[in-house]
Protein backbone atom coordinates (compact mmCIF):
# COMPACT_ATOMS: atom_id res chain seq x y z
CA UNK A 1 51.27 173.34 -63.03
CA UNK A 2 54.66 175.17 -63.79
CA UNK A 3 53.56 175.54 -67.64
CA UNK A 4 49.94 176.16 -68.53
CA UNK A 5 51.21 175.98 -72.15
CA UNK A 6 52.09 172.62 -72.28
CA UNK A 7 48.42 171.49 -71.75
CA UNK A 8 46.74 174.42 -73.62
CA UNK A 9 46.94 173.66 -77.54
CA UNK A 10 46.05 177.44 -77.82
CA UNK A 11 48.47 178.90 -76.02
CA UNK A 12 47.10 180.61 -73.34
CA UNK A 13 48.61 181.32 -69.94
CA UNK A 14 47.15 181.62 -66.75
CA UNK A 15 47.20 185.52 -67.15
CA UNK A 16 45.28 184.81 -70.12
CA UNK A 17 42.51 182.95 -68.10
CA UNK A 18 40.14 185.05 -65.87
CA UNK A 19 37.95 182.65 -65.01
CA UNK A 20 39.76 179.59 -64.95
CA UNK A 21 41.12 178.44 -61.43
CA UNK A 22 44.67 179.25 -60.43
CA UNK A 23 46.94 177.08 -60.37
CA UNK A 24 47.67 175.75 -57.29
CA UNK A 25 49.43 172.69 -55.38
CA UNK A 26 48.25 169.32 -56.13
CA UNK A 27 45.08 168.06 -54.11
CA UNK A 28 44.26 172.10 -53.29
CA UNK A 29 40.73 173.16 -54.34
CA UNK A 30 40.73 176.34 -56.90
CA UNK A 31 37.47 177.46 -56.04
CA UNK A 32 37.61 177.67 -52.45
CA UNK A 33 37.19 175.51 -49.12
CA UNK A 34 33.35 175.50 -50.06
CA UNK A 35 33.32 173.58 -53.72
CA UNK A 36 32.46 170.40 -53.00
CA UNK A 37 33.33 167.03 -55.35
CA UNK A 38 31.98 166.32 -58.74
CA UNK A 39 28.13 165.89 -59.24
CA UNK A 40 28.16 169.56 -57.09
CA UNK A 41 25.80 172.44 -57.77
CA UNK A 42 27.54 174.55 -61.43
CA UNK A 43 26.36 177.69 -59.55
CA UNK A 44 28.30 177.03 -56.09
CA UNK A 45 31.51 176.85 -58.22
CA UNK A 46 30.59 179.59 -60.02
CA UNK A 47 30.29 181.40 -56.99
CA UNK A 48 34.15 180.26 -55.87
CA UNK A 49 34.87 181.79 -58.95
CA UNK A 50 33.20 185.03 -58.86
CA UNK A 51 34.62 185.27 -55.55
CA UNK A 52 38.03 184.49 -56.48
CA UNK A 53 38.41 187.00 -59.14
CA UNK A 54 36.65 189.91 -56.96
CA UNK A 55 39.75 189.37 -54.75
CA UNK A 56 42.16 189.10 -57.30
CA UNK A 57 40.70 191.74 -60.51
CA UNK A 58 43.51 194.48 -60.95
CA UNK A 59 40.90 196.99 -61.91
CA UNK A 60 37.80 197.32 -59.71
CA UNK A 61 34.56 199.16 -60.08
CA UNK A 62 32.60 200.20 -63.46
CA UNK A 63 35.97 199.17 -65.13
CA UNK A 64 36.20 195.66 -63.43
CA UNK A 65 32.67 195.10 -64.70
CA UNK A 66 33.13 196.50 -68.40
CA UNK A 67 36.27 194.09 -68.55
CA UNK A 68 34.85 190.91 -67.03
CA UNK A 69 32.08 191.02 -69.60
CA UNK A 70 34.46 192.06 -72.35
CA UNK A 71 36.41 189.15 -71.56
CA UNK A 72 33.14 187.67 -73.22
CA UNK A 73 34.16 188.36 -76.48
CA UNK A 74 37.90 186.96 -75.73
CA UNK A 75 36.65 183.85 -75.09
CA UNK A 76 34.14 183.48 -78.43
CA UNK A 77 37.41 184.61 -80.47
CA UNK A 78 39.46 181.63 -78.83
CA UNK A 79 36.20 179.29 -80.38
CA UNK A 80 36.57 180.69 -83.72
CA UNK A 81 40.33 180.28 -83.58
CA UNK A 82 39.97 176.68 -82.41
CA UNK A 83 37.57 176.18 -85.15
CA UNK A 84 39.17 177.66 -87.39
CA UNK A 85 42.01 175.06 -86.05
CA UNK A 86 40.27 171.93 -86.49
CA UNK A 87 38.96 172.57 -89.94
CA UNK A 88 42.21 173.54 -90.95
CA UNK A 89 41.22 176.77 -92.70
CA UNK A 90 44.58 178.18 -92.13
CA UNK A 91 46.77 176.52 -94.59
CA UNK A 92 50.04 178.78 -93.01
CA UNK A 93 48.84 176.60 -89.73
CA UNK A 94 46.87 173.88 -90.86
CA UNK A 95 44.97 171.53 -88.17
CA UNK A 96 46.43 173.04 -85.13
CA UNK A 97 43.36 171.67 -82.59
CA UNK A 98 41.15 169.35 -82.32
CA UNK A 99 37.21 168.95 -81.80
CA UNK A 100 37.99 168.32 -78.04
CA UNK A 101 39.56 171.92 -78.46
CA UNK A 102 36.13 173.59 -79.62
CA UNK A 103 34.33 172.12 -76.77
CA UNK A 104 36.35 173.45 -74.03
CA UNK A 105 36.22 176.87 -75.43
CA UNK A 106 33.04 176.45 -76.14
CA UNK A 107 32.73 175.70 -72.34
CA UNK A 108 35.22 178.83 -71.48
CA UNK A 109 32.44 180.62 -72.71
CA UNK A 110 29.73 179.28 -70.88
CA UNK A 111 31.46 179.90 -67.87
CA UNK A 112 32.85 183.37 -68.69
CA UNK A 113 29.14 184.15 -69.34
CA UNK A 114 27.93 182.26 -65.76
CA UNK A 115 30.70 184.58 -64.11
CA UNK A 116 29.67 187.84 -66.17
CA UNK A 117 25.75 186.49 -64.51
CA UNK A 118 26.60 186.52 -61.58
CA UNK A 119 28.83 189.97 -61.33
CA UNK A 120 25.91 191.83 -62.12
CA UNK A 121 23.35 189.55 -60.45
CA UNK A 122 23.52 187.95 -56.83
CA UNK A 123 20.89 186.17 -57.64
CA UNK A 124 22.58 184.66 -61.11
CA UNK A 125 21.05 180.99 -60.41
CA UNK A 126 17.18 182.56 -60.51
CA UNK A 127 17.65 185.24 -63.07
CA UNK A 128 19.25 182.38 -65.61
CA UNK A 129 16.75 179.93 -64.38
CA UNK A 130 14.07 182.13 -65.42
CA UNK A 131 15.36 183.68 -68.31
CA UNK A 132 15.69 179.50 -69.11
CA UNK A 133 12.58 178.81 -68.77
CA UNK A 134 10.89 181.77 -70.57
CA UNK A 135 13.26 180.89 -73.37
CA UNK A 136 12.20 177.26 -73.93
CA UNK A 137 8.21 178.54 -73.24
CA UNK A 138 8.43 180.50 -75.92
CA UNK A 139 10.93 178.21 -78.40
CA UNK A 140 9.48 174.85 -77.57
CA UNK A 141 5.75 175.85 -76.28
CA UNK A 142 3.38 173.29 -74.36
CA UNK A 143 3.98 169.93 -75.51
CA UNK A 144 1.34 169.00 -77.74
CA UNK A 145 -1.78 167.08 -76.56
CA UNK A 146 -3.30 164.82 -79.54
CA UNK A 147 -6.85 164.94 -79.31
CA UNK A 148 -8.69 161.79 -79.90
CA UNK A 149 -12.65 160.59 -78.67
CA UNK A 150 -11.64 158.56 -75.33
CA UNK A 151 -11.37 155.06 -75.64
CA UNK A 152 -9.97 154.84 -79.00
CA UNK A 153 -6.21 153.77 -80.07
CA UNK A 154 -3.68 156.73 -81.31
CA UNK A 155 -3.39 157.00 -85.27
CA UNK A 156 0.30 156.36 -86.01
């Protein structure tokens, strides 16, 4: 795509996006010859990704880490400015995006965050599936068990 602007209601060029794919000729995969077709594994492209921006980061080392976890806080800004946006809060700008618009920010930062993972973790898919589950354990707890004297009909 010759202009990333055209189809980004925020503005943002492909400078502006670490971890989104390149852009590159129709029918070529972003991630890498290893992505496979939609339904595939989130951490597998996640992986293309990571991999993709070790090879391409302009600053490497302690500073390469610092920035692709500050990029973080880039990509929460762009979901309060698209919020911002589709509330119209701005009355110099008034509704300048659109629901749609939160959501794939708000997915720009899931994946920024997946990325970030996986920098400091090779093992990103177990440490998140853990940290998961400990999460929910201690949010949700054990579904609860009515107890009632066998053979008689739940109270409603």
């Amino acid at each position: 795509m010759a202009d990333d602007t055209a189809h980004d209601p925020a503005g943002h060029t492909g400078a502006d996006r670490a971890v989104r794919a390149p852009a590159e000729p129709a029918g070529h995969n972003a991630v890498g010859a290893g992505a496979k077709a939609p339904g595939h594994d989130v951490w597998d492209t996640i992986e293309g990704l990571h991999t993709w921006l070790d090879a391409n980061q302009p600053h490497r080392g302690r500073e390469g880490l610092l920035l692709r976890v500050l990029k973080l806080s880039e990509e929460v800004g762009e979901v309060a400015q698209a919020v911002i946006g589709a509330t119209g809060q701005n009355p110099r700008k008034g509704v300048s995006h659109t629901w749609d618009d939160v959501r794939a920010e708000l997915c720009d930062v899931v994946i920024t965050a997946m990325v970030a993972l996986r920098t400091l973790a090779p093992d990103a898919r177990e440490a998140f599936t853990a940290h998961l589950t400990s999460v929910a354990d201690r949010s949700l707890g054990p579904a609860p068990v009515a107890e009632r004297p066998l053979g008689t009909a739940p109270t409603t």
